[in-house]
Protein backbone atom coordinates (compact mmCIF):
# COMPACT_ATOMS: atom_id res chain seq x y z
CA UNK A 1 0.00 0.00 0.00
CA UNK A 2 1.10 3.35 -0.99
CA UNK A 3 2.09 6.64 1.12
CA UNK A 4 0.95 9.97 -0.17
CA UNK A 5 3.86 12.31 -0.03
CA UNK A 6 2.53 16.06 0.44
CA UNK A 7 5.70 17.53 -1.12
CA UNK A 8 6.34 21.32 -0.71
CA UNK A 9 7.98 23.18 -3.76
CA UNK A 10 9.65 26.40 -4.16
CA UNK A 11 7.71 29.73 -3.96
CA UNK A 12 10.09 31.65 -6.09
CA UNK A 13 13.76 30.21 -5.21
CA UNK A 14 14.52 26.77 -6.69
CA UNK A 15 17.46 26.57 -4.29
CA UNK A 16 14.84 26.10 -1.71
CA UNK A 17 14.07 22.82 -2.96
CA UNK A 18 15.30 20.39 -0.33
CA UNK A 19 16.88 17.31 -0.97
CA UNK A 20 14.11 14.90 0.33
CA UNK A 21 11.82 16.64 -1.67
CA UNK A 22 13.81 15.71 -4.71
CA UNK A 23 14.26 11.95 -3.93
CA UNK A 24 10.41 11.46 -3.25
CA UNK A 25 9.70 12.97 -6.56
CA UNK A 26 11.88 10.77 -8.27
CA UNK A 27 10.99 7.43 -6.16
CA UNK A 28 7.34 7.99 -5.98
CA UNK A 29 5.06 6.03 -8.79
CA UNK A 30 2.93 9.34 -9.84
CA UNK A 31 2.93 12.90 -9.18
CA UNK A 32 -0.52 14.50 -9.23
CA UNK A 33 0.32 18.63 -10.07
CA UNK A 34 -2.03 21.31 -10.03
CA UNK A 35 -0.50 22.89 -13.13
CA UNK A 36 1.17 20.18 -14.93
CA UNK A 37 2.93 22.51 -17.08
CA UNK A 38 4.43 24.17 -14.00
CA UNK A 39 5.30 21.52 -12.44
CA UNK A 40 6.85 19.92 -15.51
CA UNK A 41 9.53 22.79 -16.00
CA UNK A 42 10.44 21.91 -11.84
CA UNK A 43 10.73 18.53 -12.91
CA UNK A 44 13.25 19.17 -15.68
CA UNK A 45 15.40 21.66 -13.77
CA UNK A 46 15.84 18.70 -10.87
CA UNK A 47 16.41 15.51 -13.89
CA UNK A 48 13.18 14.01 -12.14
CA UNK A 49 11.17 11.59 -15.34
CA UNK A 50 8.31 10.82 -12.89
CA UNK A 51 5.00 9.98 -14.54
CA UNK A 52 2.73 13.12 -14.00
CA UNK A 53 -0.64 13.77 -13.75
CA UNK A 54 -3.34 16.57 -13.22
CA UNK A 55 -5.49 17.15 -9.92
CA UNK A 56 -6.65 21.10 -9.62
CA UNK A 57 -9.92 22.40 -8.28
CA UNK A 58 -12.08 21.76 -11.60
CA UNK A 59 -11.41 18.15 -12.05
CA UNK A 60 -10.51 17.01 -8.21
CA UNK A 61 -13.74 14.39 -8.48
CA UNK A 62 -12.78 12.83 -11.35
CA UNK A 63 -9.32 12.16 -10.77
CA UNK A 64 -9.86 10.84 -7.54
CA UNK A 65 -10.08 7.58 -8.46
CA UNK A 66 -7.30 7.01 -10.08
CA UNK A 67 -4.95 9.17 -7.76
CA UNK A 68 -6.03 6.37 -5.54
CA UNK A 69 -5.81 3.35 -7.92
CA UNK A 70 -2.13 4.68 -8.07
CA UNK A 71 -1.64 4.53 -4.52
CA UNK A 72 -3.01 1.00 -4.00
CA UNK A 73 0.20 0.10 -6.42
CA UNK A 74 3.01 2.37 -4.59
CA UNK A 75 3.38 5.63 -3.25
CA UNK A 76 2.47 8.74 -4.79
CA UNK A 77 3.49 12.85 -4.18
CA UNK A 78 1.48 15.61 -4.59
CA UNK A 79 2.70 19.01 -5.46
CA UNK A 80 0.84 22.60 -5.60
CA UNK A 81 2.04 25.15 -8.47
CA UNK A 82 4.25 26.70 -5.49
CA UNK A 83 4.89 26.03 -1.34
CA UNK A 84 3.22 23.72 0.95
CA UNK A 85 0.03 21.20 -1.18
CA UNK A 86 -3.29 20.82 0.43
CA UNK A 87 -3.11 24.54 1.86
CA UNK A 88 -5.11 26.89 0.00
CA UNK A 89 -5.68 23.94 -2.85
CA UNK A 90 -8.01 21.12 -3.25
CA UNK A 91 -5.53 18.77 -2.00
CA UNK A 92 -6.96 18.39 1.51
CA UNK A 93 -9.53 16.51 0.04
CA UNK A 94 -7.64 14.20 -1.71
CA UNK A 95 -5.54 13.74 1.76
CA UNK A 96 -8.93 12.99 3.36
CA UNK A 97 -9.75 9.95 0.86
CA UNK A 98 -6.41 8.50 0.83
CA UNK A 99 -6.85 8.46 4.92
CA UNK A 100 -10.52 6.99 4.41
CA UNK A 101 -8.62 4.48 2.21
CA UNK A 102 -5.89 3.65 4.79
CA UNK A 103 -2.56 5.05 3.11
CA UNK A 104 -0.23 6.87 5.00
CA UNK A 105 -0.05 10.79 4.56
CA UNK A 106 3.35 12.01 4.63
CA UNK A 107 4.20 15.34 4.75
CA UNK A 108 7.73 16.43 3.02
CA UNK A 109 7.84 20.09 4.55
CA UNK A 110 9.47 22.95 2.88
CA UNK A 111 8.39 26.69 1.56
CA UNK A 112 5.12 28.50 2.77
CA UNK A 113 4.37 31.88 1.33
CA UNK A 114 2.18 32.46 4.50
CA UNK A 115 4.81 31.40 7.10
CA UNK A 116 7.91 33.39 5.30
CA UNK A 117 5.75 36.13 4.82
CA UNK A 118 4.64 35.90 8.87
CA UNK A 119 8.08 35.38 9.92
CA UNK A 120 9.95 38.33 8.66
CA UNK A 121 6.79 40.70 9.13
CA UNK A 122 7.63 42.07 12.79
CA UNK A 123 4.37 41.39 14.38
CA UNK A 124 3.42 39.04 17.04
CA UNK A 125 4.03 35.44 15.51
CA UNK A 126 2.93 33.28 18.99
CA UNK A 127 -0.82 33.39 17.56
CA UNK A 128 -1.75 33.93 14.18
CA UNK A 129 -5.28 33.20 12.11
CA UNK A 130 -4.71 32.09 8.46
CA UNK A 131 -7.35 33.21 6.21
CA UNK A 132 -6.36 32.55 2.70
CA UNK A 133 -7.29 34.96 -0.12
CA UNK A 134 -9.49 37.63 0.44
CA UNK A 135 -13.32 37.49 -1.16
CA UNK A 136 -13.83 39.78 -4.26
CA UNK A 137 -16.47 41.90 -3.42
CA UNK A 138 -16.28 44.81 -0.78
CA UNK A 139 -19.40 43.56 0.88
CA UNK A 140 -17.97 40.16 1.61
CA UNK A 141 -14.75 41.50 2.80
CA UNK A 142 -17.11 43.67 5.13
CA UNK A 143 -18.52 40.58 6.74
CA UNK A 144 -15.41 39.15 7.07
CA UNK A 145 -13.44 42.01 8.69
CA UNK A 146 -16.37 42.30 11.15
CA UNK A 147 -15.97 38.35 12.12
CA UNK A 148 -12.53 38.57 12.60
CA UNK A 149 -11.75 42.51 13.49
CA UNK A 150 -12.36 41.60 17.44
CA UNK A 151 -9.54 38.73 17.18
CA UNK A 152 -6.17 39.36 19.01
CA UNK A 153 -4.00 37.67 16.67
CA UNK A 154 -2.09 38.46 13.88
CA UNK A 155 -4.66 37.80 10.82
CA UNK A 156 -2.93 36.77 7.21
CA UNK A 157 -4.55 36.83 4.42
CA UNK A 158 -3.46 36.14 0.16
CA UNK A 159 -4.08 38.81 -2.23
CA UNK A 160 -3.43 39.28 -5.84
CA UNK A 161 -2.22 42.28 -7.09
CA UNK A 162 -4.74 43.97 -8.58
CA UNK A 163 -6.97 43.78 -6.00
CA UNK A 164 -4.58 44.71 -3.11
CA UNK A 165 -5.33 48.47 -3.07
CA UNK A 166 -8.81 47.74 -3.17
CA UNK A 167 -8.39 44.89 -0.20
CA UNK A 168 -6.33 48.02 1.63
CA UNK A 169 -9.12 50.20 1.67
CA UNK A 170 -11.46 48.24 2.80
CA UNK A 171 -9.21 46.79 5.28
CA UNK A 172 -8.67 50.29 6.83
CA UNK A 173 -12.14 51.11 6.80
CA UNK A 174 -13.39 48.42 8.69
CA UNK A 175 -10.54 47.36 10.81
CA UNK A 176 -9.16 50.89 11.87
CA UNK A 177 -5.60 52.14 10.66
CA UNK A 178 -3.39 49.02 12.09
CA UNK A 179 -0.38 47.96 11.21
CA UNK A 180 0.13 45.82 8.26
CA UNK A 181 3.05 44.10 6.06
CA UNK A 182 2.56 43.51 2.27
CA UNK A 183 4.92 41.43 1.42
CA UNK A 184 5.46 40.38 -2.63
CA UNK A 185 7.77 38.41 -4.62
CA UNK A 186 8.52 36.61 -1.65
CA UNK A 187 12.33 34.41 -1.90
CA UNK A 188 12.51 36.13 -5.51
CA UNK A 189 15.01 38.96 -6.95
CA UNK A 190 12.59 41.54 -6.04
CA UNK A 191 11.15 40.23 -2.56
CA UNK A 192 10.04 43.02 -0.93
CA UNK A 193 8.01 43.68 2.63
CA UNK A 194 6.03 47.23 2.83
CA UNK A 195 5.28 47.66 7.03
CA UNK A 196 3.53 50.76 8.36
CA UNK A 197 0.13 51.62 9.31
CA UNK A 198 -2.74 50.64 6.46
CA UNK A 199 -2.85 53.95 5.25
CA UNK A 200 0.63 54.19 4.86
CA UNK A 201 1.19 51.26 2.79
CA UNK A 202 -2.06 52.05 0.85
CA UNK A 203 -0.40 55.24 0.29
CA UNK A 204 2.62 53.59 -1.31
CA UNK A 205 0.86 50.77 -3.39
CA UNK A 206 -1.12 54.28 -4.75
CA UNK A 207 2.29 55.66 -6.01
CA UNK A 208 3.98 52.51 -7.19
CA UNK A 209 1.74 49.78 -8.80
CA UNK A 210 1.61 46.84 -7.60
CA UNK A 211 3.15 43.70 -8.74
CA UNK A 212 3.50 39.84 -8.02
CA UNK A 213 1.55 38.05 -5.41
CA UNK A 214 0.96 39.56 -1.90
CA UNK A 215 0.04 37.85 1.57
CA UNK A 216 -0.94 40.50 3.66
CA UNK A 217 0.08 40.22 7.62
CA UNK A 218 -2.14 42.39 9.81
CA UNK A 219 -2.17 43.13 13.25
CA UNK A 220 -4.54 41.76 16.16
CA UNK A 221 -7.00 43.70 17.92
CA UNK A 222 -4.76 44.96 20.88
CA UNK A 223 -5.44 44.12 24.34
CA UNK A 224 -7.12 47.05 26.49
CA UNK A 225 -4.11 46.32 28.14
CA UNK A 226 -1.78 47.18 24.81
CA UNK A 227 -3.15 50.14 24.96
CA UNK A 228 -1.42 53.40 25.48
CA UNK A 229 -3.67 55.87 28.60
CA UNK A 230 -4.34 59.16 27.65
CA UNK A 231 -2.77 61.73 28.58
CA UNK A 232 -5.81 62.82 31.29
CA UNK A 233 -6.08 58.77 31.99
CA UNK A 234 -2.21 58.72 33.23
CA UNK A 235 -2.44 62.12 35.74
CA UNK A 236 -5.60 60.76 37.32
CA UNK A 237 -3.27 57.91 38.37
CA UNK A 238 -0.51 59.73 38.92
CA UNK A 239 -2.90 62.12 41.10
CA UNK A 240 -4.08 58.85 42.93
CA UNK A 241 -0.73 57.77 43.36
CA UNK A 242 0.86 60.58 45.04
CA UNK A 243 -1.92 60.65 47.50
CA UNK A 244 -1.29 57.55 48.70
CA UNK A 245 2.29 58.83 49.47
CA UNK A 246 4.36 57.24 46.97
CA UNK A 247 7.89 58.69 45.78
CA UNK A 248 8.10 59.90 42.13
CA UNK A 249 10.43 57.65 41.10
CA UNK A 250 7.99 54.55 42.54
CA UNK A 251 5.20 56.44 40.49
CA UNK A 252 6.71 56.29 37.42
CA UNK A 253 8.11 52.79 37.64
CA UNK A 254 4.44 51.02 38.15
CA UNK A 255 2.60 52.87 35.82
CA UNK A 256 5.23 52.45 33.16
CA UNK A 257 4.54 48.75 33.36
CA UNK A 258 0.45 48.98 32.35
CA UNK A 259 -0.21 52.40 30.90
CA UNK A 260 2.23 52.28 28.13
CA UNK A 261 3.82 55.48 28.51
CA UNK A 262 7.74 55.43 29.39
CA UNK A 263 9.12 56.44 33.09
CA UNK A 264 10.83 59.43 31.98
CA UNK A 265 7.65 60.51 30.41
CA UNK A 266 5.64 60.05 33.75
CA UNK A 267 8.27 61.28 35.62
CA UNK A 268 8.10 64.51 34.47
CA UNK A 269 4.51 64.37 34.46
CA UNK A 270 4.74 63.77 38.56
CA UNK A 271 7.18 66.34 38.78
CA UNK A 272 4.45 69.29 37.54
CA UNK A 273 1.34 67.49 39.35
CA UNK A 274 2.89 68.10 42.54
């Protein structure tokens, strides 16, 4: 019985290839491409002569079968046009039959536009909510936003380029003016990572047209406790604190720790209140 081998490919760089992910191409009795074109020109570059077959979103049902027919005589890999199969693509569903039929899954990691792009963005990485590519319309990205805009994680999402500035605005407009990182070309000779507020890298997709793929990292809904105090906010405590006796210095140390202003700001706010 045969193992299906979920085999990540490069998302720009062929160096990224890895070396496992070369020998299961070339051991494995069928691979099953989204693009078999693409795919083919990976295979040639790497001297792999695997027998290769289709499986993309518009004939997933009737290939099933014989995806699965292969399997029953050795193992098979599946590949997506670029990173990690089976996210984003119709290849979860062909992982959930082979599992209904008893063959091993086997994932042969590797590239992730997502991950890269989530790695080397700068915001929080310990919690994150994947959300694949945006929908077309304004109205559905409306809903969308409003489902997730409460969430305090870092939300990515794919978008192509020309609909990013259009994803942009409506991203500002219904999630508030938080940071973001577009990041395009990603592992190719003109990677690049845009990182500001939304209407700062609206601004500069406005002046210089966008190009290439883009997975947009946003940030989470921040914590009442992320939250910078107002200015008014931070001398009612300070006012508080002083009546309760406390030295300046004492002041300015606790409050620096939840109100997100810096001691030598409060200090010299404690300094004029008294």
């Amino acid at each position: 019985m045969g193992t299906l081998y979920l085999v990540a490919t490069p998302i720009g760089n062929l160096e990224d290839m890895s070396p496992r992910a070369i020998r299961i191409l070339r051991e494995a009795r069928l691979i099953a491409a989204e693009d078999t074109r693409h795919t083919r020109q990976l295979l040639t570059h790497f001297d792999i002569h695997t027998p290769l077959t289709s499986y993309y979103e518009h004939n997933k049902l009737t290939k099933q079968d014989a995806i699965l027919a292969a399997l029953s005589q050795g193992d098979v890999a599946l590949v997506s046009d670029a990173g990690t199969p089976a996210i984003n693509d119709p290849g979860y569903e062909l992982v959930k039959a082979a599992l209904d039929a008893n063959h091993p899954v086997s994932p042969i990691p590797g590239p992730s536009a997502p991950i890269a792009a989530l790695a080397a963005s700068g915001l929080p990485t310990e919690s994150f909510l994947y959300l694949g590519y945006l929908p077309r319309k304004t109205s559905e990205r409306k809903t969308l936003f409003e489902q997730v805009g409460q969430f305090p994680y870092t939300l990515i999402f794919l978008e192509s380029p020309h609909r990013v500035l259009d994803a942009l605005t409506d991203m500002e407009a219904f999630l508030g003016d938080r940071e973001v990182v577009a990041a395009r070309e990603l592992t190719k000779i003109y990677e690049q990572f845009v990182r500001g507020p939304i209407s700062q890298v609206k601004a500069h997709f406005t002046e210089n047209e966008p190009r290439g793929e883009f997975v947009l990292i946003v940030s989470g809904q921040p914590s009442v406790s992320d939250q910078q105090w107002t200015e008014i906010q931070l001398l009612a405590a300070i006012q508080a604190s002083l009546q309760s006796g406390k030295k300046s210095k004492e002041i300015a140390a606790e409050l620096a720790e939840t109100s997100g202003w810096n001691k030598k700001e409060i200090y010299a706010l404690v300094t004029r209140a008294k």
